[in-house]
PDB file of N, CA and C in Angstrom:
ATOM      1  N   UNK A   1      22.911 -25.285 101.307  1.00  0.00           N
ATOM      2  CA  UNK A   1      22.769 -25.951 100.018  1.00  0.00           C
ATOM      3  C   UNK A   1      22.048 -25.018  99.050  1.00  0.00           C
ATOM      4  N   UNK A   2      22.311 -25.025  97.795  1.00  0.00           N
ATOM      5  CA  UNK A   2      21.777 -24.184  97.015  1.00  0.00           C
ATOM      6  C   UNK A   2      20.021 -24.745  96.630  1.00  0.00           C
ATOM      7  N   UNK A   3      19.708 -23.474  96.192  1.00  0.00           N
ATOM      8  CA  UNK A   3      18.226 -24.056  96.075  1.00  0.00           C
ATOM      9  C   UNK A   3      17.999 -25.353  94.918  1.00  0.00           C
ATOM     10  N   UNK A   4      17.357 -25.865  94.992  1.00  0.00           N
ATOM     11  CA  UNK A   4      17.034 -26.784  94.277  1.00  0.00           C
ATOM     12  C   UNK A   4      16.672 -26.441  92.317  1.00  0.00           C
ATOM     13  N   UNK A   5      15.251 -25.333  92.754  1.00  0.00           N
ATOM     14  CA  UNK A   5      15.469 -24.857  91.264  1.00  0.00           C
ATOM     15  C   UNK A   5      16.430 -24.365  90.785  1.00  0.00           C
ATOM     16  N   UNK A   6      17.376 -23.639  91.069  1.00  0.00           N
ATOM     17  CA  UNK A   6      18.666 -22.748  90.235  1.00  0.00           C
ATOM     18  C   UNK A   6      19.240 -24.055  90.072  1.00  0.00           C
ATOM     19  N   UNK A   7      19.644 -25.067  90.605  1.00  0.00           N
ATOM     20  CA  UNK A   7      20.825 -26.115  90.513  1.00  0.00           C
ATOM     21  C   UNK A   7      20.911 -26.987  88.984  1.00  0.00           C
ATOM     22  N   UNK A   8      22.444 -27.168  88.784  1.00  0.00           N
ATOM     23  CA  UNK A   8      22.169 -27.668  87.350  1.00  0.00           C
ATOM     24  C   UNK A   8      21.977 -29.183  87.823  1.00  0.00           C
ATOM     25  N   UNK A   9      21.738 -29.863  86.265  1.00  0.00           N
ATOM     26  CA  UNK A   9      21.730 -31.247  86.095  1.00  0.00           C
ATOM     27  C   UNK A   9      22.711 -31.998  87.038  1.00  0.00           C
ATOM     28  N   UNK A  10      23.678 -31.473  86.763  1.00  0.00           N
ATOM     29  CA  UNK A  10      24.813 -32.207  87.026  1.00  0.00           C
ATOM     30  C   UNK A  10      24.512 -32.099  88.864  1.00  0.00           C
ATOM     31  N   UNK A  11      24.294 -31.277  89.414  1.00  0.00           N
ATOM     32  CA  UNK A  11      24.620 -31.058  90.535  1.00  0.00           C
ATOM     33  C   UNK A  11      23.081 -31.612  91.196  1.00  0.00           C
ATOM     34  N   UNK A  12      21.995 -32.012  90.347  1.00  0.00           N
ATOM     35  CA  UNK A  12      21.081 -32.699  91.288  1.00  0.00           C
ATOM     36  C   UNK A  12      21.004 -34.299  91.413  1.00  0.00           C
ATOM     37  N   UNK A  13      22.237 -34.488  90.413  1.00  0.00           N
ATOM     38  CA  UNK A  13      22.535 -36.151  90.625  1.00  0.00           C
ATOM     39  C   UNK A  13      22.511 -36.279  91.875  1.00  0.00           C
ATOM     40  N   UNK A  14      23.893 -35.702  92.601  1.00  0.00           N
ATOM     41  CA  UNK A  14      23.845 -36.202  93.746  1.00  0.00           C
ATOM     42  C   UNK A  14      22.643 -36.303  94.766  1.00  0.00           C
ATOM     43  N   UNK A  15      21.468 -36.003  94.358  1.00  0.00           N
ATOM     44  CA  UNK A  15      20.177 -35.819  94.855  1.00  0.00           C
ATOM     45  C   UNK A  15      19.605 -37.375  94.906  1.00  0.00           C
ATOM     46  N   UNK A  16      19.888 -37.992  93.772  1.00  0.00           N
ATOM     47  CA  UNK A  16      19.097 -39.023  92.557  1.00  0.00           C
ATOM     48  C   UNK A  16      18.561 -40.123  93.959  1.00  0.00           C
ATOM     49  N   UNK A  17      19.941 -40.764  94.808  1.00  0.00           N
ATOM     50  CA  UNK A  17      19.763 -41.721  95.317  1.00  0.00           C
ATOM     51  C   UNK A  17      18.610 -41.502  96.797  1.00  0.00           C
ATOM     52  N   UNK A  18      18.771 -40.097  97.522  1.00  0.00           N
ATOM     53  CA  UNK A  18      18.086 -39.905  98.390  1.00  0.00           C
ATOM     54  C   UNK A  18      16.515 -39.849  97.830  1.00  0.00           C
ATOM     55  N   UNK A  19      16.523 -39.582  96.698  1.00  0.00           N
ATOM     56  CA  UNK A  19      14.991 -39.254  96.082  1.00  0.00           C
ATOM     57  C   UNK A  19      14.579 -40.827  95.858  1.00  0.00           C
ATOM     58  N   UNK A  20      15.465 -41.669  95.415  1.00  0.00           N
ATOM     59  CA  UNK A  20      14.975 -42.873  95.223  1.00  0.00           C
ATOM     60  C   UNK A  20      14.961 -43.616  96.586  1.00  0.00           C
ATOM     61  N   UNK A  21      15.558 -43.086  97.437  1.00  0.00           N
ATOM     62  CA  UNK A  21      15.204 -43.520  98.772  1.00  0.00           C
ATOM     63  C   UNK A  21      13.901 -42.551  99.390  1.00  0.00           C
ATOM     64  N   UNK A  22      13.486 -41.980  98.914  1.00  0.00           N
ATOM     65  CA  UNK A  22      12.569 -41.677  99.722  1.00  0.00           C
ATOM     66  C   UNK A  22      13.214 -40.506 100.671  1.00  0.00           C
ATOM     67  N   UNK A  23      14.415 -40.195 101.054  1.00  0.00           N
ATOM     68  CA  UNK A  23      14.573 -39.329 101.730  1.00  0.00           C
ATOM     69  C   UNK A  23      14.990 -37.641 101.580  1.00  0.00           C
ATOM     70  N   UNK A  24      14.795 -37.258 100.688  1.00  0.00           N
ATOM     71  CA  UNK A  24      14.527 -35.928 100.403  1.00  0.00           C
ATOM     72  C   UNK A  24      13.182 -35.364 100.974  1.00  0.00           C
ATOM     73  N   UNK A  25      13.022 -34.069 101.278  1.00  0.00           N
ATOM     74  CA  UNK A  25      11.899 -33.420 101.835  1.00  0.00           C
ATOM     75  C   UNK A  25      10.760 -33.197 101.059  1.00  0.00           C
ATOM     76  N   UNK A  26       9.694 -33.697 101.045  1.00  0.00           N
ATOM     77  CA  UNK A  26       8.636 -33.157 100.226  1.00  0.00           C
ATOM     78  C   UNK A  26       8.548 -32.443  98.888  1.00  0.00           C
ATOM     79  N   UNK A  27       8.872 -31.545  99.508  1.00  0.00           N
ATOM     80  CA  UNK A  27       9.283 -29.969  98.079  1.00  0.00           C
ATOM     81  C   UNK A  27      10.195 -30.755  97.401  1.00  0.00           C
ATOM     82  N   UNK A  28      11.802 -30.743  97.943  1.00  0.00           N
ATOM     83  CA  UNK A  28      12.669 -31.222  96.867  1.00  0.00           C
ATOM     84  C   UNK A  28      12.154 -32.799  96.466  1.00  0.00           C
ATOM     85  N   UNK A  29      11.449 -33.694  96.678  1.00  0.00           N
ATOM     86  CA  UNK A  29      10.931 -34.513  95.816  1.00  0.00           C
ATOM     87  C   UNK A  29      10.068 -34.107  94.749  1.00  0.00           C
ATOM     88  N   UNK A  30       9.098 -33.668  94.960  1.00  0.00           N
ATOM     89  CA  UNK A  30       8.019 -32.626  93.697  1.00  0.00           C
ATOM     90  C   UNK A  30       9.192 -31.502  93.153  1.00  0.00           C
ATOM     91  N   UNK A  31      10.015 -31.428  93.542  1.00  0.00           N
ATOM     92  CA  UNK A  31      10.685 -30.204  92.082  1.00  0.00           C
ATOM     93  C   UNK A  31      11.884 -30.706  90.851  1.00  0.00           C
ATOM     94  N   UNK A  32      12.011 -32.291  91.962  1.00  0.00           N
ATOM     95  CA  UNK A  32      13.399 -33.348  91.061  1.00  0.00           C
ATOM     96  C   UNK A  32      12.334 -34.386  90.274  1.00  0.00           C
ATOM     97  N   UNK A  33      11.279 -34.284  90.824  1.00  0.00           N
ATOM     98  CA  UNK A  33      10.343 -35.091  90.343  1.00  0.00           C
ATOM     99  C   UNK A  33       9.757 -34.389  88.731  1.00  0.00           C
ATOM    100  N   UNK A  34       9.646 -33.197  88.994  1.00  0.00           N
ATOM    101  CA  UNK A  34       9.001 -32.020  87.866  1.00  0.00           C
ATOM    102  C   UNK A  34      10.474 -31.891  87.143  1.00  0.00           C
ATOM    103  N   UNK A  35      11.484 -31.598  87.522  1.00  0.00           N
ATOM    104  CA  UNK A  35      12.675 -31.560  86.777  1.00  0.00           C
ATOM    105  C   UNK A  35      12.425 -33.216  85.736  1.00  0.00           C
ATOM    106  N   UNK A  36      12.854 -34.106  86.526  1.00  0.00           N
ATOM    107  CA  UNK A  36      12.985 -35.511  85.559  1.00  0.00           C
ATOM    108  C   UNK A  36      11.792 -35.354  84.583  1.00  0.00           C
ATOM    109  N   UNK A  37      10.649 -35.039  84.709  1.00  0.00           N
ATOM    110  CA  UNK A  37       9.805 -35.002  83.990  1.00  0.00           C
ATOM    111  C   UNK A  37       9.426 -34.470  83.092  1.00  0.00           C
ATOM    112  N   UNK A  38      10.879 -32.923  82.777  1.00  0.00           N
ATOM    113  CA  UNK A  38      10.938 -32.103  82.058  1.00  0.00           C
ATOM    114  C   UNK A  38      12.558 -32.438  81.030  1.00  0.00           C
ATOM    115  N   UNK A  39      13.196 -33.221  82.055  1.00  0.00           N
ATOM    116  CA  UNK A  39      14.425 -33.533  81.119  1.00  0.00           C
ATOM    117  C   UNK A  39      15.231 -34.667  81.128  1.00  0.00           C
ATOM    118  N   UNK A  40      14.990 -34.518  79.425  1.00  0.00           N
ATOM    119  CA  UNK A  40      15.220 -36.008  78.572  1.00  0.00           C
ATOM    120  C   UNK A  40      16.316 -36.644  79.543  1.00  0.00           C
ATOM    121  N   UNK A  41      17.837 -36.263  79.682  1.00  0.00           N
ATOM    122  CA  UNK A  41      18.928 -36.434  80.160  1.00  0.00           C
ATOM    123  C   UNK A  41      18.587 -37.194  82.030  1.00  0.00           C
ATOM    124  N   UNK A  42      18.388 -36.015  82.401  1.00  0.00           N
ATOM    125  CA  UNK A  42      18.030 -36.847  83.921  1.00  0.00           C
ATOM    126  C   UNK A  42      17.228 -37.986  83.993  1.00  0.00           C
ATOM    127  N   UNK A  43      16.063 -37.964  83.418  1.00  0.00           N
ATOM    128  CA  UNK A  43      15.168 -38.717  83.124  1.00  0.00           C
ATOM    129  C   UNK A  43      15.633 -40.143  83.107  1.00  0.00           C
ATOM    130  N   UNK A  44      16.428 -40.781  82.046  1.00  0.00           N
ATOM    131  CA  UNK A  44      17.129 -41.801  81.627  1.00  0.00           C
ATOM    132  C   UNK A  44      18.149 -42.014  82.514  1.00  0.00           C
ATOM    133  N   UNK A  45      18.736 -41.175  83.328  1.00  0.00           N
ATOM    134  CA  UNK A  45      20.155 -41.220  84.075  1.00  0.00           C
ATOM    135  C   UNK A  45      19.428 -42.134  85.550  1.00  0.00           C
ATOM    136  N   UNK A  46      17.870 -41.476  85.730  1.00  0.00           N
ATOM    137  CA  UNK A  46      17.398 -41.481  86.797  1.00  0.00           C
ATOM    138  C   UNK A  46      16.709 -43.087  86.672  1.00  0.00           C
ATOM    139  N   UNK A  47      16.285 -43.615  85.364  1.00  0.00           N
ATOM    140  CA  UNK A  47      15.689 -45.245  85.001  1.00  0.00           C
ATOM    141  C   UNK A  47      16.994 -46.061  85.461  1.00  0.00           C
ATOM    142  N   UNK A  48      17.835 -45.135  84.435  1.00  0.00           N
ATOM    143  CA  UNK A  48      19.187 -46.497  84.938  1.00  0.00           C
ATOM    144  C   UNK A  48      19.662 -46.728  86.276  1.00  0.00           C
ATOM    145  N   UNK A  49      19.424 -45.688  87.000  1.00  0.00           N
ATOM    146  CA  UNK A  49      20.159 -45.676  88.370  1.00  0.00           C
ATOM    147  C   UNK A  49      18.540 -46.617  88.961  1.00  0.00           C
ATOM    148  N   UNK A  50      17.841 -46.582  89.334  1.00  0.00           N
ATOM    149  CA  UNK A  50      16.475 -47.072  89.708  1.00  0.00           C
ATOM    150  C   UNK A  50      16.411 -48.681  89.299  1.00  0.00           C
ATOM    151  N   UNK A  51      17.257 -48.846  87.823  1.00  0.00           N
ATOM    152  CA  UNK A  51      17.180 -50.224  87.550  1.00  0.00           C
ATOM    153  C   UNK A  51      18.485 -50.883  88.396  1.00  0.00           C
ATOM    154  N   UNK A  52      19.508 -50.378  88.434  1.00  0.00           N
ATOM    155  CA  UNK A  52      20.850 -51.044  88.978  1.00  0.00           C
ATOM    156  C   UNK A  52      20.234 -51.092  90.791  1.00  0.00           C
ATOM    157  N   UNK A  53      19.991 -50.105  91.191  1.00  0.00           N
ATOM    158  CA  UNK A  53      19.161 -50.445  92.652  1.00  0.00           C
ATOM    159  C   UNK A  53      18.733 -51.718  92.612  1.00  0.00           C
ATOM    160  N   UNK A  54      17.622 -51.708  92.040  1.00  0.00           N
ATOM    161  CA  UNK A  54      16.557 -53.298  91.809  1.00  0.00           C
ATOM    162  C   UNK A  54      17.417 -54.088  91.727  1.00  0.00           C
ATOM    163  N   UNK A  55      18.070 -54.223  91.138  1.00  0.00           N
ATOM    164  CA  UNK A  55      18.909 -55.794  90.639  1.00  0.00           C
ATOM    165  C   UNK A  55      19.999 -55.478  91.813  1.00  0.00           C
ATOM    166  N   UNK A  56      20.472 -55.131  92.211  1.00  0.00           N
ATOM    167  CA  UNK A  56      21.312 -54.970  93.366  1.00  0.00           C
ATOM    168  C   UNK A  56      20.713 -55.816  94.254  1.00  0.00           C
ATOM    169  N   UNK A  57      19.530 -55.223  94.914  1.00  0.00           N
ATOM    170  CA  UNK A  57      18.618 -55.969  95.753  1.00  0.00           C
ATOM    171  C   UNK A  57      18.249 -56.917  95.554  1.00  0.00           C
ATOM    172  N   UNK A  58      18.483 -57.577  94.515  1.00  0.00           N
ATOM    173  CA  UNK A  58      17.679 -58.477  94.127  1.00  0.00           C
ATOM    174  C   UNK A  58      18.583 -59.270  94.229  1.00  0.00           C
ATOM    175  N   UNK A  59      20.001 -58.946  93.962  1.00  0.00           N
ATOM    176  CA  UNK A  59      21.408 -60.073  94.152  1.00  0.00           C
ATOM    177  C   UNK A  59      21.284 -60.463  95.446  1.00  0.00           C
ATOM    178  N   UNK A  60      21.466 -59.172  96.128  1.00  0.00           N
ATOM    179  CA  UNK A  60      21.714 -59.173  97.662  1.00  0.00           C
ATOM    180  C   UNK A  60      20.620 -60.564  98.145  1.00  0.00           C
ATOM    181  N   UNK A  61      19.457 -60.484  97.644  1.00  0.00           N
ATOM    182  CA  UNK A  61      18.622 -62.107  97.920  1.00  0.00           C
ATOM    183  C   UNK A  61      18.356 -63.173  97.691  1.00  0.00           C
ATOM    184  N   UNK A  62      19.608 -63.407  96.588  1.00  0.00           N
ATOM    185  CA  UNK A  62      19.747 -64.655  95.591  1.00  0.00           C
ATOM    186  C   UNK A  62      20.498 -65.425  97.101  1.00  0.00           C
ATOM    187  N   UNK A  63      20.494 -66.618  96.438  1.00  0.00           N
ATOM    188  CA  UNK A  63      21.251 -67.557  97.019  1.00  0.00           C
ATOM    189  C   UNK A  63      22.477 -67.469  95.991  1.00  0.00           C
ATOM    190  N   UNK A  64      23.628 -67.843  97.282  1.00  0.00           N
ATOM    191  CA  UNK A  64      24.787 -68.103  96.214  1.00  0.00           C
ATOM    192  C   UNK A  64      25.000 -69.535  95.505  1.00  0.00           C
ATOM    193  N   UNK A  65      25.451 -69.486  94.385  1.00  0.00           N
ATOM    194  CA  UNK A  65      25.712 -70.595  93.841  1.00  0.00           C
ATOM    195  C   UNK A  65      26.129 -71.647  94.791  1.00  0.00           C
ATOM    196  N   UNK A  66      25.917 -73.211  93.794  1.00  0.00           N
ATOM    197  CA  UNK A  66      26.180 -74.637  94.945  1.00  0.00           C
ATOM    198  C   UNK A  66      27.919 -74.044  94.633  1.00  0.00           C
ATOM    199  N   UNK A  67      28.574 -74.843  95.907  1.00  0.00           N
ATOM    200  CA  UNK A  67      30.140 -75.363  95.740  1.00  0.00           C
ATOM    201  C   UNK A  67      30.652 -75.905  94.356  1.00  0.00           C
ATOM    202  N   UNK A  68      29.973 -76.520  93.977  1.00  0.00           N
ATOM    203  CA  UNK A  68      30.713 -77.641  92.971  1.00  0.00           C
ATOM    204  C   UNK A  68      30.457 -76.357  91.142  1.00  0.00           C
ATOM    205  N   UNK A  69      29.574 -75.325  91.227  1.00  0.00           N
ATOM    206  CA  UNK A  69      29.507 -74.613  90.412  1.00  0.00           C
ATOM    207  C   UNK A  69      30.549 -73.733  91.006  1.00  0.00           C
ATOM    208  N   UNK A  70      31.245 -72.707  92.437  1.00  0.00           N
ATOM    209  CA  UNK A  70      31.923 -72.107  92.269  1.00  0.00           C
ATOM    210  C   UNK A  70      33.714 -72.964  92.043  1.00  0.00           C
ATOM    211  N   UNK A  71      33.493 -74.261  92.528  1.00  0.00           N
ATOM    212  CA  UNK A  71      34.834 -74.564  91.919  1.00  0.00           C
ATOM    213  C   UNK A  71      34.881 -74.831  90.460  1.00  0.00           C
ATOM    214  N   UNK A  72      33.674 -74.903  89.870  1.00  0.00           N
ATOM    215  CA  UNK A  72      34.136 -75.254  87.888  1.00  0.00           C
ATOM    216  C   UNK A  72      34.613 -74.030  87.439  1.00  0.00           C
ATOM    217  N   UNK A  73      34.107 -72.870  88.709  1.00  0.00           N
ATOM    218  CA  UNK A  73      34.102 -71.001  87.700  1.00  0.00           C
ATOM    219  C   UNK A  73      35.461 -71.220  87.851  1.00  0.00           C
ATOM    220  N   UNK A  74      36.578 -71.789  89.481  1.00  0.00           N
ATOM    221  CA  UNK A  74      37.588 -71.522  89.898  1.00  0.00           C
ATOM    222  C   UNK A  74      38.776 -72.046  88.737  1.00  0.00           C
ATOM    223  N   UNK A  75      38.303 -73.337  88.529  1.00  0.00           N
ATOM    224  CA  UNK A  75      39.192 -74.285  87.723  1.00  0.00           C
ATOM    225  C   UNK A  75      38.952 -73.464  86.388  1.00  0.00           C
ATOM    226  N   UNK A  76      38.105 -72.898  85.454  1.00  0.00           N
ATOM    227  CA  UNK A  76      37.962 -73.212  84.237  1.00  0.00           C
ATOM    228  C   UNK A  76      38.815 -71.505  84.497  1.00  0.00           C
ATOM    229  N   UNK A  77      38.604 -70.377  85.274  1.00  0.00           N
ATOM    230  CA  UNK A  77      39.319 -69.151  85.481  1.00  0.00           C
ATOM    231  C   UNK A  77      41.114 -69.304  85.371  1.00  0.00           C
ATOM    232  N   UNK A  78      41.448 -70.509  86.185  1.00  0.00           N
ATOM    233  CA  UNK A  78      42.629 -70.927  86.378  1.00  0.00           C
ATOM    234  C   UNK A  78      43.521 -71.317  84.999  1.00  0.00           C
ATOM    235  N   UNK A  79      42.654 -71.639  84.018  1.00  0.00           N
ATOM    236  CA  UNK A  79      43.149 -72.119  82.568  1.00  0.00           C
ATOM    237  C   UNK A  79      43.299 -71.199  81.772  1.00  0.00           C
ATOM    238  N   UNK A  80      42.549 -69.705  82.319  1.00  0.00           N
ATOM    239  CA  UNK A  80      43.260 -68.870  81.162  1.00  0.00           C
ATOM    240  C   UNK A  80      44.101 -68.095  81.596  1.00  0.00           C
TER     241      UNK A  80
END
C-alpha cells in the first residue's frame, strides 16, 4: 500500500470507514487524523460519512413500524 502521506484525497477515502471504525494502525490514524484537520474537503466528506454511520445505527435499533401503519404506506403507495 502506498504510504499514507504521499496519498491523494481521493485515495484516502477508502481509508475513511476503517478510521471511523477504529481499525487503522495508530500512525495511519494520527496522519488521516492531521490530514482531515488540514483539509477543508476531507474534513466535511469525513462529518457526513460519520453522520450517515450514526443514523444507520440508530435505524438498525428502531423498532419497526405497527402493521396497520405499514399497510396505510402499502395502500396509499398502491394509488399512485
Amino acid at each position: 500500500m502506498k504510504k499514507l502521506e504521499t496519498m491523494s484525497c481521493r485515495r484516502r477515502l477508502g481509508l475513511l470507514l476503517d478510521y471511523l471504525d477504529k481499525e487503522l494502525p495508530a500512525p495511519q490514524r494520527k496522519l488521516l487524523a492531521r490530514h482531515r484537520a488540514s483539509c477543508r474537503s476531507c474534513a466535511s466528506l469525513l462529518k457526513t460519512v460519520e453522520h450517515t454511520v450514526k443514523t444507520l445505527k440508530a435505524l438498525k435499533q428502531a423498532s419497526p413500524p405497527p402493521a396497520s401503519a405499514r399497510r396505510a404506506l402499502a395502500a396509499a403507495l398502491r394509488l399512485l
